[in-house]
Structures are given as C-alpha cells and as structure tokens.
C-alpha atoms as a PDB file:
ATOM      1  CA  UNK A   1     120.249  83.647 118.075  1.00  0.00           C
ATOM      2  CA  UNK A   2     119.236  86.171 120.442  1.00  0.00           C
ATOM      3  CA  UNK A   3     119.570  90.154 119.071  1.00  0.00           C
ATOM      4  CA  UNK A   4     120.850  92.733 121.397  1.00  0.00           C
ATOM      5  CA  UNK A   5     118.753  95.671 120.566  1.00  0.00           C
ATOM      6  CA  UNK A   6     120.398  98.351 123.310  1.00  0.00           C
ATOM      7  CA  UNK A   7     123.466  97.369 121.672  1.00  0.00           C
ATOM      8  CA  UNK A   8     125.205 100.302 120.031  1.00  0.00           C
ATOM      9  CA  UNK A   9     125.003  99.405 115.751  1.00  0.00           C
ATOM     10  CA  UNK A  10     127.452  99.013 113.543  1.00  0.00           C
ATOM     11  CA  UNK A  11     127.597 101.551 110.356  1.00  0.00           C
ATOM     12  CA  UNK A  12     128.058 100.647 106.805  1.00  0.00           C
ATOM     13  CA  UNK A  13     131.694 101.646 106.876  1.00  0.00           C
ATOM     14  CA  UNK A  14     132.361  99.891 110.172  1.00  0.00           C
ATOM     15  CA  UNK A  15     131.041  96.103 108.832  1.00  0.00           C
ATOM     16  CA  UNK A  16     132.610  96.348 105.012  1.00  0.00           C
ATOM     17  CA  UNK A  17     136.625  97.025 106.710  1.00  0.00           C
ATOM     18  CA  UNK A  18     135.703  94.180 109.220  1.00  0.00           C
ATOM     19  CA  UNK A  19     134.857  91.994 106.267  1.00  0.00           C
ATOM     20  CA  UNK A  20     137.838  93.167 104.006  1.00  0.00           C
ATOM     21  CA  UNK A  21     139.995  92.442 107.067  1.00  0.00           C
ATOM     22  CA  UNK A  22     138.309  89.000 107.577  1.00  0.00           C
ATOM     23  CA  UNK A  23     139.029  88.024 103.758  1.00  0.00           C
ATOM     24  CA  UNK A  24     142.365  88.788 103.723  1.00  0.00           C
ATOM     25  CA  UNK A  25     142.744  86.992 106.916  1.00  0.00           C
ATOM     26  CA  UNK A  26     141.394  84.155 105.152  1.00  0.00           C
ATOM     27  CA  UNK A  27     143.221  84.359 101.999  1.00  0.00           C
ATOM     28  CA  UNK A  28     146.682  83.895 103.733  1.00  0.00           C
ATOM     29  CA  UNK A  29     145.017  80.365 105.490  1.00  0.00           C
ATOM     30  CA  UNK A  30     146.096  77.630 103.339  1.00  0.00           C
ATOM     31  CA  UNK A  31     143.363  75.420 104.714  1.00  0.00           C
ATOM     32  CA  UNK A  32     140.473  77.575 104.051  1.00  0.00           C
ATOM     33  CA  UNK A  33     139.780  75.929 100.711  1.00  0.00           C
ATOM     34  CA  UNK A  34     139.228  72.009 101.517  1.00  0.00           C
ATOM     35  CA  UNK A  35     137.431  70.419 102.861  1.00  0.00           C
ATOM     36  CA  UNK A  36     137.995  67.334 105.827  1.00  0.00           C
ATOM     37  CA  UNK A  37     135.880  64.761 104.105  1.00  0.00           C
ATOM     38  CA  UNK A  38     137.094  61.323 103.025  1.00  0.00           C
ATOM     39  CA  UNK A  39     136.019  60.341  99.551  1.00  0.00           C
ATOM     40  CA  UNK A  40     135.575  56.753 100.343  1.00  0.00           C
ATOM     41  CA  UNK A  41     133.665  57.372 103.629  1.00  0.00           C
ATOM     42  CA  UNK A  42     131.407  59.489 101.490  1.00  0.00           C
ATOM     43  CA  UNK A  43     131.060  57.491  98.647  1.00  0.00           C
ATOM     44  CA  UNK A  44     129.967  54.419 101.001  1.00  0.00           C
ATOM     45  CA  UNK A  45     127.301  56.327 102.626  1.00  0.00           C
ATOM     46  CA  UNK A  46     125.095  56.488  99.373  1.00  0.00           C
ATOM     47  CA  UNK A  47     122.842  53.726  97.901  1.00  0.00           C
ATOM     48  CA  UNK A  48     122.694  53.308  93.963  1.00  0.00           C
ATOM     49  CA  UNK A  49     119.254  52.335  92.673  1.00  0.00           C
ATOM     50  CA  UNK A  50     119.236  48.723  91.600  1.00  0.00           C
ATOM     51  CA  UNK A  51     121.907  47.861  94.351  1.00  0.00           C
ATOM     52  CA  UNK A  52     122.081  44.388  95.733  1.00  0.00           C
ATOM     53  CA  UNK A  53     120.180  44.595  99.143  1.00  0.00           C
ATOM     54  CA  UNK A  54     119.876  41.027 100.095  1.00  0.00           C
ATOM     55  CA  UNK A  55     122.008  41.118 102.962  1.00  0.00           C
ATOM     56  CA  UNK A  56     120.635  44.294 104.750  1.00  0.00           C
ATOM     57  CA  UNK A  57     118.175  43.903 107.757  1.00  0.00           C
ATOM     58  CA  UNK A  58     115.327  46.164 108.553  1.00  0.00           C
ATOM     59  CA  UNK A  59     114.759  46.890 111.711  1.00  0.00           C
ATOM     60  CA  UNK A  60     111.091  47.788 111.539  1.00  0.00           C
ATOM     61  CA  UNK A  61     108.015  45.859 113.148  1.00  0.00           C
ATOM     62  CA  UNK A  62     105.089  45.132 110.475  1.00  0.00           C
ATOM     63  CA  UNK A  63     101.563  44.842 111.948  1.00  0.00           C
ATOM     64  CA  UNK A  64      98.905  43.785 110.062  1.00  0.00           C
ATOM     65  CA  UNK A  65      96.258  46.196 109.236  1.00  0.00           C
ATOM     66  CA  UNK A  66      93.711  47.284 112.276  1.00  0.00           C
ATOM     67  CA  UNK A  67      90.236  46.269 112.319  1.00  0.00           C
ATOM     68  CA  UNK A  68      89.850  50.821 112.719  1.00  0.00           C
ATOM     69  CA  UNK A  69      92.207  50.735 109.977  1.00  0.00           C
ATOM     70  CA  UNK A  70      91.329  51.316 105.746  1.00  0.00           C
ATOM     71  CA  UNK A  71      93.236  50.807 102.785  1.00  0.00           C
ATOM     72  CA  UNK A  72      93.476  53.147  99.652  1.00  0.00           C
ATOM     73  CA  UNK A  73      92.054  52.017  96.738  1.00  0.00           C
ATOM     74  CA  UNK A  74      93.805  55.152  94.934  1.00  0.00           C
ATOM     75  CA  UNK A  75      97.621  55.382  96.533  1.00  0.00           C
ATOM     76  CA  UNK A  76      96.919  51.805  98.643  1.00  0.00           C
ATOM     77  CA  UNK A  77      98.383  53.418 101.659  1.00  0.00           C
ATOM     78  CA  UNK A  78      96.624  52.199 105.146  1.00  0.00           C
ATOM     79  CA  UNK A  79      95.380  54.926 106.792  1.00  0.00           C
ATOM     80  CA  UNK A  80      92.969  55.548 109.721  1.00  0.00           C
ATOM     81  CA  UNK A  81      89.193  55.484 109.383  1.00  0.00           C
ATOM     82  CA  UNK A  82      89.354  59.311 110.674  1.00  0.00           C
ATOM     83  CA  UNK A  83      91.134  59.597 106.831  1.00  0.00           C
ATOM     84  CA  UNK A  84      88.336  57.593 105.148  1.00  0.00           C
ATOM     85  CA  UNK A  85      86.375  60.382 102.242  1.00  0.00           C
ATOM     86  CA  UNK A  86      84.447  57.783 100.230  1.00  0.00           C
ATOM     87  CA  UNK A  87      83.239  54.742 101.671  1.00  0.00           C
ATOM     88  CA  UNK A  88      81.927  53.122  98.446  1.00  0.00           C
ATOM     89  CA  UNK A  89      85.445  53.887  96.902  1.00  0.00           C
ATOM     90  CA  UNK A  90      87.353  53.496  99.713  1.00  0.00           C
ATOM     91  CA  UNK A  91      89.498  56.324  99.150  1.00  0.00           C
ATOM     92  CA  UNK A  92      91.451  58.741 101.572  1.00  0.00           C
ATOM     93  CA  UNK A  93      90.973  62.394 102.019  1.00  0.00           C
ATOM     94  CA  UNK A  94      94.655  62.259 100.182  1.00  0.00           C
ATOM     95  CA  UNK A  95      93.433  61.281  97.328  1.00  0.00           C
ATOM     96  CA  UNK A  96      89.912  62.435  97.262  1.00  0.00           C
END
C-alpha cells in the first residue's frame, strides 16, 4: 500500500473518535459476528491421517533418477551433483 507522505496527519484524538465511531457502527450490524463458511464444505476440504486414499489420482510425472543426479544416503532425497558434500558417503550439503 502506497503512503501519502504530503498528506496532512491525523492526531491522536482525531483516529481514537474515528475508531469509537467505527465500533459502534459495528456493534449495531447483526452480521458482524459470523462468519459465511459452510461447515460441511470445510470439513471436506481436510484429510485425516490414516484416511483411505485408494481412489485418489496424482497427477505428478515420476522420472527416474538422472545419470547428473545423487541420492542421500542420510535423508535419501535425490538431489543434484552441484548438492553432493561427501562423495565416499554420498551425502548432501543438507545433511552434511
């Protein structure tokens, strides 16, 4: 948000009656205390640990690892060679 600095400011005084007036405003709005979410919709949205998964599909491509490519002996991620710390080990700069 862009700030206005030539703009004239605001004094203590001047913000606290613009708030007070702005919370009783908001105290006669019924509405101002819910909220327009549906339960189930929410509730659907999450994923339990241990749920049944069999009839999800992912949608992501898996390559097999690159001939420039190393795997972690430590956290058995594949990273780049770039990433590789110990050769002997074959651990990542990650982990090392």
């Amino acid at each position: 948000m862009a700030t206005d600095y030539d703009a004239p400011r605001k004094n203590e005084e001047d913000s606290s009656e613009e708030s007070i007036e702005e919370l009783k405003a908001r105290r006669h709005d019924k509405n101002s205390g819910k909220v327009d979410e549906d339960e189930a919709e929410a509730a659907e949205s999450f994923e339990l640990p241990g749920a049944d998964l069999s009839h999800e599909e992912l949608a992501v491509e898996v390559k097999p690892k690159q001939e420039d490519e190393f795997t972690c002996m430590s956290c058995f991620l594949v990273h780049h060679r770039s990433a590789l710390a110990d050769a002997k080990k074959m651990i990542c700069n990650d982990c090392a």
